[in-house]
PDB file of N, CA and C in Angstrom:
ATOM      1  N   UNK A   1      81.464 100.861  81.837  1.00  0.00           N
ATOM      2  CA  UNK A   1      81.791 100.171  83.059  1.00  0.00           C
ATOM      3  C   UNK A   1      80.549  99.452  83.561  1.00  0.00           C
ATOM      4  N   UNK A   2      80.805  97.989  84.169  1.00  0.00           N
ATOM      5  CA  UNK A   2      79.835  97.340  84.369  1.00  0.00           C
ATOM      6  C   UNK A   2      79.322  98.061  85.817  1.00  0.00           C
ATOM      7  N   UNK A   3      77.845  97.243  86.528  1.00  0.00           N
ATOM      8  CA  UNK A   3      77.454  97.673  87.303  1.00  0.00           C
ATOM      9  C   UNK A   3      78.227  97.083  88.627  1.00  0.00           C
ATOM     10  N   UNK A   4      78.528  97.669  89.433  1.00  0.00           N
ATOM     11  CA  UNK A   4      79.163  96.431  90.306  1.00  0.00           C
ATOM     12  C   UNK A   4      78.037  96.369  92.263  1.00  0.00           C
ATOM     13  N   UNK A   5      78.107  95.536  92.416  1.00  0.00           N
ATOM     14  CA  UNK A   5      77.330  95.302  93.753  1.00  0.00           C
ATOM     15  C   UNK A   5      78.019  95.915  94.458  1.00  0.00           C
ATOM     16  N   UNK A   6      77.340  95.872  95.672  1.00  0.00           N
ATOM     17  CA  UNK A   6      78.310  97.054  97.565  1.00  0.00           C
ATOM     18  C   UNK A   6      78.975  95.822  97.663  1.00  0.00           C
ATOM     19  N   UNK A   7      78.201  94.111  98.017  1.00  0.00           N
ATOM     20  CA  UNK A   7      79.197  93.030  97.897  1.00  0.00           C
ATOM     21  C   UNK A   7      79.964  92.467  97.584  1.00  0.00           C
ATOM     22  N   UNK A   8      80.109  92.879  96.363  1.00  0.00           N
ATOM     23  CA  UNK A   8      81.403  92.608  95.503  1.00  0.00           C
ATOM     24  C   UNK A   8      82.537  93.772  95.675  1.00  0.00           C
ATOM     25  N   UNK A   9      82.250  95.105  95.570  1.00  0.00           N
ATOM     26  CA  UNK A   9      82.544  96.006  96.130  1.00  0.00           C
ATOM     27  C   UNK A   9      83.654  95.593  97.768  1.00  0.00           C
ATOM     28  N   UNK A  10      82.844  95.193  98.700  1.00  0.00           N
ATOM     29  CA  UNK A  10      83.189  95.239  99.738  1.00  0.00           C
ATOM     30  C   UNK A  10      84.296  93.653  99.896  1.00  0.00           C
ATOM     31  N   UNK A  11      84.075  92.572  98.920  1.00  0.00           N
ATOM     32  CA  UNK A  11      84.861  91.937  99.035  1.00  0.00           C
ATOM     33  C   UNK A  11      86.511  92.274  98.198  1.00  0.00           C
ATOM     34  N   UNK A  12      86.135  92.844  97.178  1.00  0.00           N
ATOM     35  CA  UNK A  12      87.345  93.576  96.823  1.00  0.00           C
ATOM     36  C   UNK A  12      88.019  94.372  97.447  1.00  0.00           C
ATOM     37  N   UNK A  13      87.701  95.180  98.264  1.00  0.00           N
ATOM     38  CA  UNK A  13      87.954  95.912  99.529  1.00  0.00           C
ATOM     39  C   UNK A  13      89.089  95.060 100.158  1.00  0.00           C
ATOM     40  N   UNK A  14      87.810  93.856 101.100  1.00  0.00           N
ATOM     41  CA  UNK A  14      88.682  92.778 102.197  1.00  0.00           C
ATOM     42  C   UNK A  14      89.682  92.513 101.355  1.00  0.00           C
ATOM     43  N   UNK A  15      90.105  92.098  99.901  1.00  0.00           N
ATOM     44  CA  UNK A  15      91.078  90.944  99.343  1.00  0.00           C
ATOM     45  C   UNK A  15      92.000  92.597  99.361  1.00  0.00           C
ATOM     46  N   UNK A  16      91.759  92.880  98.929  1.00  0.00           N
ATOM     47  CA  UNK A  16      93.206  94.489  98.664  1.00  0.00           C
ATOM     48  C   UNK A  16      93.794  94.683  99.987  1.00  0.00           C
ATOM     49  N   UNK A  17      92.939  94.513 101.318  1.00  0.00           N
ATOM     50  CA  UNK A  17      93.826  95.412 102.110  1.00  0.00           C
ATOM     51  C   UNK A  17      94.057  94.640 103.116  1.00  0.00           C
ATOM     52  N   UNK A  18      92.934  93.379 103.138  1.00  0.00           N
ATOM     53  CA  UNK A  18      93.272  92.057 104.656  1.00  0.00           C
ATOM     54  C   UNK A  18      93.678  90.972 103.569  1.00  0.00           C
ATOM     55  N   UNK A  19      94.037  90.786 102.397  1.00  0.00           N
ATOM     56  CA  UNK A  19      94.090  89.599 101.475  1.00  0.00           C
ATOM     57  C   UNK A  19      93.290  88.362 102.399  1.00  0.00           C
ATOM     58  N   UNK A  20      92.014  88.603 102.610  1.00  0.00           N
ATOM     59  CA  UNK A  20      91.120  87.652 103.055  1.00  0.00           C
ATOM     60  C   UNK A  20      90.301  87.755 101.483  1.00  0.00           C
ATOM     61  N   UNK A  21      90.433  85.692 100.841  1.00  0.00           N
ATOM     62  CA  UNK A  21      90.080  85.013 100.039  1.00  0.00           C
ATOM     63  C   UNK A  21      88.695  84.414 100.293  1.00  0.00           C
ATOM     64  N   UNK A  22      88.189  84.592 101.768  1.00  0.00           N
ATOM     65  CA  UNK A  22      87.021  83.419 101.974  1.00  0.00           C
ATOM     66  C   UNK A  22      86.365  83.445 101.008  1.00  0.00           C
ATOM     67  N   UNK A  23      85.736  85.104 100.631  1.00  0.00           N
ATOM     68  CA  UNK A  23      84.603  85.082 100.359  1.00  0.00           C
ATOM     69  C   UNK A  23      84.675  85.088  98.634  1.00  0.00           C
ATOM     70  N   UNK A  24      86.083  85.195  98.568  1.00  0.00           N
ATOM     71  CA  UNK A  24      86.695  85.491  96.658  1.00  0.00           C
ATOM     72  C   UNK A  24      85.500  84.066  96.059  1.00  0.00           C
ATOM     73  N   UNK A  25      85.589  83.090  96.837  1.00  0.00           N
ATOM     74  CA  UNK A  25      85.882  81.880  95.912  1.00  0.00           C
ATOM     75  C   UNK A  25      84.232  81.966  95.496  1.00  0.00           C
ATOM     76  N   UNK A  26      83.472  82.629  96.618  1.00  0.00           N
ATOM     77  CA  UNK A  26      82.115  82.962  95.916  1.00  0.00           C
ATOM     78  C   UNK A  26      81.602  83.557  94.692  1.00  0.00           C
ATOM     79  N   UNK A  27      82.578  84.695  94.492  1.00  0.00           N
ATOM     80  CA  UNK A  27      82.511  85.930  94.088  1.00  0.00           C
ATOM     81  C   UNK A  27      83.570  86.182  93.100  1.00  0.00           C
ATOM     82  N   UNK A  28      84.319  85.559  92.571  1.00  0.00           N
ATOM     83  CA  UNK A  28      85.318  85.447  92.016  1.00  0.00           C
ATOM     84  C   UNK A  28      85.347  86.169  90.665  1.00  0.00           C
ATOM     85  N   UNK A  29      84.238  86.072  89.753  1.00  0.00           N
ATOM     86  CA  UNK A  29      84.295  86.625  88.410  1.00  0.00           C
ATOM     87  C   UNK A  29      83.880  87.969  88.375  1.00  0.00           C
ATOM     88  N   UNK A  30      82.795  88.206  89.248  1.00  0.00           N
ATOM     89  CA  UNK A  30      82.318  89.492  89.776  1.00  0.00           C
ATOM     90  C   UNK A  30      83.595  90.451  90.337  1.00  0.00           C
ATOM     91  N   UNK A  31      84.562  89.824  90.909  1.00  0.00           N
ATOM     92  CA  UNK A  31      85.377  90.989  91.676  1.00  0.00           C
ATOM     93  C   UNK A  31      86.180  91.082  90.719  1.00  0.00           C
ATOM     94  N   UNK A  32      86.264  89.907  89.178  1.00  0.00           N
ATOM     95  CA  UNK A  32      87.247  89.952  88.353  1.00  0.00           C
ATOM     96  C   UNK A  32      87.266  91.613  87.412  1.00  0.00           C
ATOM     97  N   UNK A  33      85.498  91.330  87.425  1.00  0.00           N
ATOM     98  CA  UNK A  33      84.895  92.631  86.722  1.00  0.00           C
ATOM     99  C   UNK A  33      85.447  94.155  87.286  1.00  0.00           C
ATOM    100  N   UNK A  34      84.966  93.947  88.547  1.00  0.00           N
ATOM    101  CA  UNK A  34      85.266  95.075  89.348  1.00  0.00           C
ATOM    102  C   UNK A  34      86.556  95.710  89.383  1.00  0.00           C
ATOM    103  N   UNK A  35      87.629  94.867  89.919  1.00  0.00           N
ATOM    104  CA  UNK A  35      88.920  95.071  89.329  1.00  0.00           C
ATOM    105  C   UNK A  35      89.527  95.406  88.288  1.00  0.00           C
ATOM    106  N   UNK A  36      88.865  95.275  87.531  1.00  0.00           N
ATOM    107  CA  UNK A  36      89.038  96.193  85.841  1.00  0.00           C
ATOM    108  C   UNK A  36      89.168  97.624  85.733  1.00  0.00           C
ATOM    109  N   UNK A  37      88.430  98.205  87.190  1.00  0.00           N
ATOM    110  CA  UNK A  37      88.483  99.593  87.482  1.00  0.00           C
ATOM    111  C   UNK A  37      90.076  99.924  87.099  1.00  0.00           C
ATOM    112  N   UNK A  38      90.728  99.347  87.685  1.00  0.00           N
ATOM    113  CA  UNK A  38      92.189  99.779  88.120  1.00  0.00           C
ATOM    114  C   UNK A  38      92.727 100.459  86.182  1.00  0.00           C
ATOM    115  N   UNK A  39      92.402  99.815  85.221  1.00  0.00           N
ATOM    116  CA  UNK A  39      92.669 100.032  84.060  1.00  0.00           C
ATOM    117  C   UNK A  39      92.093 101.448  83.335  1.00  0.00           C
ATOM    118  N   UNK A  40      90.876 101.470  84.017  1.00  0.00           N
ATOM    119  CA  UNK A  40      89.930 102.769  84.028  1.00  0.00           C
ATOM    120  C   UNK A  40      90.532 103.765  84.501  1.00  0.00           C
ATOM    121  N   UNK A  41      91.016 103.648  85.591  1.00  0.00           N
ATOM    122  CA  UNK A  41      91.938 104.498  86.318  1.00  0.00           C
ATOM    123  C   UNK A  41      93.195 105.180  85.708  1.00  0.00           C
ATOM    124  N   UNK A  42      93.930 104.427  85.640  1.00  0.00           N
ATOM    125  CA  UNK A  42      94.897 104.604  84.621  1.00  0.00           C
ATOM    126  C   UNK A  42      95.117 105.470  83.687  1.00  0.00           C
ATOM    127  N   UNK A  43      93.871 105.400  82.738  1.00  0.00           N
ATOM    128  CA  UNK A  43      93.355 106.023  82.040  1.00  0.00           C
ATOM    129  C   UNK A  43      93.100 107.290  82.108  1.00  0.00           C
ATOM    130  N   UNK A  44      92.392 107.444  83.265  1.00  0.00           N
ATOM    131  CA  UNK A  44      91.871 109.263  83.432  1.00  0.00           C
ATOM    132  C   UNK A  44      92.943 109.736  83.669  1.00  0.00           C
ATOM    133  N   UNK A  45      93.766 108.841  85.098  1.00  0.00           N
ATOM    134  CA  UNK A  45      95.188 109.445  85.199  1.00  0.00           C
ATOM    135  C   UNK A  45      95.785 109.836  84.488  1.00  0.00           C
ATOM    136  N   UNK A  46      96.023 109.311  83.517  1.00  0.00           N
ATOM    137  CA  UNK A  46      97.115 109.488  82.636  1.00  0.00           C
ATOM    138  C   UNK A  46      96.367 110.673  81.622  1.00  0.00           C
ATOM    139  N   UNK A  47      95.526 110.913  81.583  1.00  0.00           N
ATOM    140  CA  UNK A  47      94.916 111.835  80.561  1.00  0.00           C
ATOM    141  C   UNK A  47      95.492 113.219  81.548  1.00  0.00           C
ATOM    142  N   UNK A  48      95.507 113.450  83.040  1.00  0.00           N
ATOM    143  CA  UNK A  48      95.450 114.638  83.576  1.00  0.00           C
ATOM    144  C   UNK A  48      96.799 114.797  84.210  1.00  0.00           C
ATOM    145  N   UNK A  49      98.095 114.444  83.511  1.00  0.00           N
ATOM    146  CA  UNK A  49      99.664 114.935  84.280  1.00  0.00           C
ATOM    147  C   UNK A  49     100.166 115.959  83.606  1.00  0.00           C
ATOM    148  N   UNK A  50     100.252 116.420  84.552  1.00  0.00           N
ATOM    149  CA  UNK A  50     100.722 117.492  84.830  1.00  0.00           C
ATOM    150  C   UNK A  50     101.893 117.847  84.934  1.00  0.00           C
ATOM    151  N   UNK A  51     102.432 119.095  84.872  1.00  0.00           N
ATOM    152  CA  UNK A  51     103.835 119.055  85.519  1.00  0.00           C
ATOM    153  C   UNK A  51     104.071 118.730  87.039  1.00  0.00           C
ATOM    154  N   UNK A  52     102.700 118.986  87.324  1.00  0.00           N
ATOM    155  CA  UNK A  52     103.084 119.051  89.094  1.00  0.00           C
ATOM    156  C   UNK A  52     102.783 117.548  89.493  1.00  0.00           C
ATOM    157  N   UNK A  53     102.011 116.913  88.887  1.00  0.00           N
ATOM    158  CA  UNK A  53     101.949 115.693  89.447  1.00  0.00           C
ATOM    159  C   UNK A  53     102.396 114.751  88.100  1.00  0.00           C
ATOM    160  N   UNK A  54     103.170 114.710  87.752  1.00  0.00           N
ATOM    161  CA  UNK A  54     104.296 113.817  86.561  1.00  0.00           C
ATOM    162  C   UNK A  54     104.821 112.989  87.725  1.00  0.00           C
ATOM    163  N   UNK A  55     105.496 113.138  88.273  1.00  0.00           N
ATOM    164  CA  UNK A  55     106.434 112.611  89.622  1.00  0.00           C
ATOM    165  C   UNK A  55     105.757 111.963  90.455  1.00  0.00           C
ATOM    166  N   UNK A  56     104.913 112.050  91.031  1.00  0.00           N
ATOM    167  CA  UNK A  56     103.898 111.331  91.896  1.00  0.00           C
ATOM    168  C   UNK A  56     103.364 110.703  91.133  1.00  0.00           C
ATOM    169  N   UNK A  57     102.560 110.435  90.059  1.00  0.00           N
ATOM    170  CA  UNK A  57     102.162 109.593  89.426  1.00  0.00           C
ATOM    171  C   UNK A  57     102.910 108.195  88.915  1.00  0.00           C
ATOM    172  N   UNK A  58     103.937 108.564  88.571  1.00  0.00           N
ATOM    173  CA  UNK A  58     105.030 107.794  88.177  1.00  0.00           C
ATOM    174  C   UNK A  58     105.242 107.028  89.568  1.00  0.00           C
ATOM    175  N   UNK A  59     105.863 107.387  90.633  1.00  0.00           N
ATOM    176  CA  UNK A  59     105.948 106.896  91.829  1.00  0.00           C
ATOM    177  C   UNK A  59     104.612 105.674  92.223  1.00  0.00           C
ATOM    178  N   UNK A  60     103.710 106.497  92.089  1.00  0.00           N
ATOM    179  CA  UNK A  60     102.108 105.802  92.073  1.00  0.00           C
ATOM    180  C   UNK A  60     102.025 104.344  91.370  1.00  0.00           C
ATOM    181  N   UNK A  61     102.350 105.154  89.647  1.00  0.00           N
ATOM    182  CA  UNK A  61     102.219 103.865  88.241  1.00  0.00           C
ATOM    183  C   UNK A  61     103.515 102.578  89.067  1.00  0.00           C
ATOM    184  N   UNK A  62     104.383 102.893  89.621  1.00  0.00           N
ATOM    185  CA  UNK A  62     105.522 102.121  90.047  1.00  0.00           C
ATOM    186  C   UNK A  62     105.243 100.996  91.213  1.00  0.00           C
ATOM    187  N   UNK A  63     104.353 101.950  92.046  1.00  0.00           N
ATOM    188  CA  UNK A  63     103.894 101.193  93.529  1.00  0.00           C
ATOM    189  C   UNK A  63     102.809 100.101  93.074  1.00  0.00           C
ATOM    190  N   UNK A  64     102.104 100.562  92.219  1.00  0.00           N
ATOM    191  CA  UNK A  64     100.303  99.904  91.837  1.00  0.00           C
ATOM    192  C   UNK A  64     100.332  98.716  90.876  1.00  0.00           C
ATOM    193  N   UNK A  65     101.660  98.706  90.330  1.00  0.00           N
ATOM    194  CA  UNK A  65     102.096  98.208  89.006  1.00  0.00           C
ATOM    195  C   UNK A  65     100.929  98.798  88.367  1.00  0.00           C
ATOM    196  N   UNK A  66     100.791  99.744  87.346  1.00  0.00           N
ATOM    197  CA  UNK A  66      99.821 100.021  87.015  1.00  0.00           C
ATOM    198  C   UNK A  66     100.855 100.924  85.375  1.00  0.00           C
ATOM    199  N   UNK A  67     100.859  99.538  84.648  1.00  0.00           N
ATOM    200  CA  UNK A  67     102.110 100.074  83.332  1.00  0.00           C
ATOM    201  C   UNK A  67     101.573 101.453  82.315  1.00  0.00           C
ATOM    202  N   UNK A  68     100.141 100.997  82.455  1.00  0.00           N
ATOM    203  CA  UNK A  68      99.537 102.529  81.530  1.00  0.00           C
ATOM    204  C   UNK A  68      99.964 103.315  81.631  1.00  0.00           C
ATOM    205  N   UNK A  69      99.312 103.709  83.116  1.00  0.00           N
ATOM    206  CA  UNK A  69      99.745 105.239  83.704  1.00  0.00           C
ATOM    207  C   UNK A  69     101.160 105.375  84.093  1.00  0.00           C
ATOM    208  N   UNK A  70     102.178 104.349  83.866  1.00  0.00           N
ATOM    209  CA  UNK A  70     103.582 104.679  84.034  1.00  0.00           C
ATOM    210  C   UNK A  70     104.380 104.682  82.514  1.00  0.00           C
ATOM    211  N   UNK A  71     103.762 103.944  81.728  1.00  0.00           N
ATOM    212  CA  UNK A  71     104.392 104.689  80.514  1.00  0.00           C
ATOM    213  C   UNK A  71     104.091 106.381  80.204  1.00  0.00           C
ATOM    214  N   UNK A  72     102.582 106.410  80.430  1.00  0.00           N
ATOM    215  CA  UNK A  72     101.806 107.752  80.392  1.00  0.00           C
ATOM    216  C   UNK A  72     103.229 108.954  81.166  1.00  0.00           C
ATOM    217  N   UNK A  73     103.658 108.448  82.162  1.00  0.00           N
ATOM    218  CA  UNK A  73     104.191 109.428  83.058  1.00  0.00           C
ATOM    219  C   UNK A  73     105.554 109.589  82.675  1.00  0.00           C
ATOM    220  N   UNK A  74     105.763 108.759  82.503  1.00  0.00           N
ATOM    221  CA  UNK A  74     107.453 108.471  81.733  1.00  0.00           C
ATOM    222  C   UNK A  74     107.552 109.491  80.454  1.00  0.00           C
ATOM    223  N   UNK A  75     106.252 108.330  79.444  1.00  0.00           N
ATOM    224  CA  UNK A  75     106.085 109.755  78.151  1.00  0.00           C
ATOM    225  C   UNK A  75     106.012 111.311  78.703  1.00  0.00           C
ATOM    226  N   UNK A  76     105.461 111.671  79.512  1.00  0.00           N
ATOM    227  CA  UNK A  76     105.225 113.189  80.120  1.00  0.00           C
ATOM    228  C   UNK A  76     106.714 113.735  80.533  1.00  0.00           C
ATOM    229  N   UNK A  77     107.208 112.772  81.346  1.00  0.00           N
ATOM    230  CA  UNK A  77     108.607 113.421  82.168  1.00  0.00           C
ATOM    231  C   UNK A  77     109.453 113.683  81.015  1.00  0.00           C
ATOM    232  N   UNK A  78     109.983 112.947  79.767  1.00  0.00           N
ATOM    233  CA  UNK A  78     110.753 112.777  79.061  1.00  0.00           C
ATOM    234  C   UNK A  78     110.286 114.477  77.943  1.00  0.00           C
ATOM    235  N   UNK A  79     109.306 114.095  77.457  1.00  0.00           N
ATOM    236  CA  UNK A  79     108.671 115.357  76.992  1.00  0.00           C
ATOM    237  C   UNK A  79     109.212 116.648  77.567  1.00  0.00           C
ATOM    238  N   UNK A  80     108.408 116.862  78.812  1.00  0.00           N
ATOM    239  CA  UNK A  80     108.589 118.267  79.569  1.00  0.00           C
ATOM    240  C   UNK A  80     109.135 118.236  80.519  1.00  0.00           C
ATOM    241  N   UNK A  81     110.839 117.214  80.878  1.00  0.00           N
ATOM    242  CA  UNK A  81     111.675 117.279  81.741  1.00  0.00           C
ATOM    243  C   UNK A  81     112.432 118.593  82.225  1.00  0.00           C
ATOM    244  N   UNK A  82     112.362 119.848  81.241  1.00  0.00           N
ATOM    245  CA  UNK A  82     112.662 120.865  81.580  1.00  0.00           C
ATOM    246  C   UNK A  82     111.786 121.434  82.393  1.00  0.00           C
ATOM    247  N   UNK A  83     110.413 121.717  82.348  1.00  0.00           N
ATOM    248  CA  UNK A  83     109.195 121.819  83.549  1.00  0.00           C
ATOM    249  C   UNK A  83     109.379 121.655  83.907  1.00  0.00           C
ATOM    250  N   UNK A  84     109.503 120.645  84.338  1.00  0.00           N
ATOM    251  CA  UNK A  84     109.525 119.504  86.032  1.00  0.00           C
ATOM    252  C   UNK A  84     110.482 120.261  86.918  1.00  0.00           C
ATOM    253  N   UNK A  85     109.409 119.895  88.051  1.00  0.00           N
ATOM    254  CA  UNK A  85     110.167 120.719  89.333  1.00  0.00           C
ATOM    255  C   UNK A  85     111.671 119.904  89.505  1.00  0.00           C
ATOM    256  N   UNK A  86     112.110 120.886  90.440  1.00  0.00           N
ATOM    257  CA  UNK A  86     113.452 120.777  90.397  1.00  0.00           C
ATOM    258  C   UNK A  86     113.441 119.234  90.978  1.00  0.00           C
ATOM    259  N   UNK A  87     115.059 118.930  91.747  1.00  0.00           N
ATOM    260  CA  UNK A  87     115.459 117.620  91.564  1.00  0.00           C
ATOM    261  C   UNK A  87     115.335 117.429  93.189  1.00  0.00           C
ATOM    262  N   UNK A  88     115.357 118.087  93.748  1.00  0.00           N
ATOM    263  CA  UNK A  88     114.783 118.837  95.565  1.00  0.00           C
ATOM    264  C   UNK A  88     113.647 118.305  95.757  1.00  0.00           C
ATOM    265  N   UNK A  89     112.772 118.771  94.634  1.00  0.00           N
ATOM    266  CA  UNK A  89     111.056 118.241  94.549  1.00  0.00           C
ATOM    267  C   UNK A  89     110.970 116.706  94.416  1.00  0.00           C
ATOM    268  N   UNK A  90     111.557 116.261  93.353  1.00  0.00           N
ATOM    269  CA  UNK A  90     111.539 115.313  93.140  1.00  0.00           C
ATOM    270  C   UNK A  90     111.731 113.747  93.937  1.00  0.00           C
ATOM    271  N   UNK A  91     112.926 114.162  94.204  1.00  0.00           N
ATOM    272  CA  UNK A  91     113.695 113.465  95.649  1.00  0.00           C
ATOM    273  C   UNK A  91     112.452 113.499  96.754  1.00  0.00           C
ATOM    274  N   UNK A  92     111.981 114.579  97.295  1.00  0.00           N
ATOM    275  CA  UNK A  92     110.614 114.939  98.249  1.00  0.00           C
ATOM    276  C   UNK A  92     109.474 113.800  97.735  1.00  0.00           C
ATOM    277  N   UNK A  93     109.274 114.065  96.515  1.00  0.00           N
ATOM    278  CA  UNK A  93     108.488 113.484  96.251  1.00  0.00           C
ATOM    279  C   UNK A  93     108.344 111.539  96.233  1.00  0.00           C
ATOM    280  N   UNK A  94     109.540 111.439  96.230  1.00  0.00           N
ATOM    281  CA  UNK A  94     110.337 109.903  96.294  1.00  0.00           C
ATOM    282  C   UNK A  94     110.160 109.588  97.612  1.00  0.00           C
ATOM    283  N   UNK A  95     110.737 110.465  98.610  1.00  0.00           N
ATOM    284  CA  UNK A  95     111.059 110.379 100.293  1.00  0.00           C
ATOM    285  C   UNK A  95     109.460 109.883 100.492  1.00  0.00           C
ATOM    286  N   UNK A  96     108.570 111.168  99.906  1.00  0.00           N
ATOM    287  CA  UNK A  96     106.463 110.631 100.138  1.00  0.00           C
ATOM    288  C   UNK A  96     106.335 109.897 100.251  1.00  0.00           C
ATOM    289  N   UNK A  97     106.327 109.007  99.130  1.00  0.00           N
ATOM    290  CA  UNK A  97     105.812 107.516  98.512  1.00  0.00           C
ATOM    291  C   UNK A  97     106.439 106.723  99.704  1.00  0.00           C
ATOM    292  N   UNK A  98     107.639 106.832  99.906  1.00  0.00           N
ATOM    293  CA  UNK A  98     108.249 105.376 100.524  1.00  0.00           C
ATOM    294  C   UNK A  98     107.954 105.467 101.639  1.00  0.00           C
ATOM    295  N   UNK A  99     107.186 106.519 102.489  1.00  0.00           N
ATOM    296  CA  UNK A  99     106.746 106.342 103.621  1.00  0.00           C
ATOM    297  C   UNK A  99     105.470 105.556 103.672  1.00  0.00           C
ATOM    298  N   UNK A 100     104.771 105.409 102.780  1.00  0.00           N
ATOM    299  CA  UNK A 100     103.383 104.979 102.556  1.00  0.00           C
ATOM    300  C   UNK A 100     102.809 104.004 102.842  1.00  0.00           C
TER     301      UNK A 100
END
C-alpha cells in the first residue's frame, strides 16, 4: 500500500461524506491511490467471516458496492447456511443496515 498524505486523506474524507469536489481537481490521482484502500478492505474482510458476521457483511458488500467481499459472503452463506443464525437474526440484521 502506497503512502498516502493527511491531505489527501482528508480530501477523500470531504468527497465520501460532503461530495465536495473543490479540492478533487487538485488532488485527483492521489485520492485515486488512496481509494484503492476500499479493495484492501475487502480483502481482509473477506478473509475473517464468520458465521456471526456472514450477514452483516453481505448487507455491508451490498451497501459499499464492494463485489469482493460480497461474493466472499455469498460464497460463506451458501457453504455454511446451516450455521447461520436463524432467519429472526437475519431479518435483525437487515432491519440494522437500513437504518444506517
Amino acid at each position: 500500500m502506497a503512502d498516502v498524505s493527511i491531505s489527501t486523506l482528508d480530501t477523500l474524507i470531504r468527497c465520501m461524506y460532503y461530495q465536495c469536489t473543490d479540492k478533487l481537481k487538485e488532488s485527483a490521482k492521489d485520492v485515486l491511490v488512496a481509494a484503492n484502500l476500499k479493495e484492501t478492505c475487502e480483502h481482509i474482510l473477506a478473509e475473517g467471516i464468520t458465521n456471526e458476521t456472514a450477514i452483516d457483511l453481505l448487507i455491508l458488500a451490498e451497501k459499499v458496492s464492494a463485489p469482493i467481499l460480497k461474493d466472499a459472503a455469498l460464497r460463506y452463506a451458501g457453504k455454511n447456511l446451516r450455521a447461520l443464525h436463524s432467519a429472526e437474526e437475519i431479518f435483525a440484521a437487515v432491519a440494522r443496515w437500513g437504518t444506517k
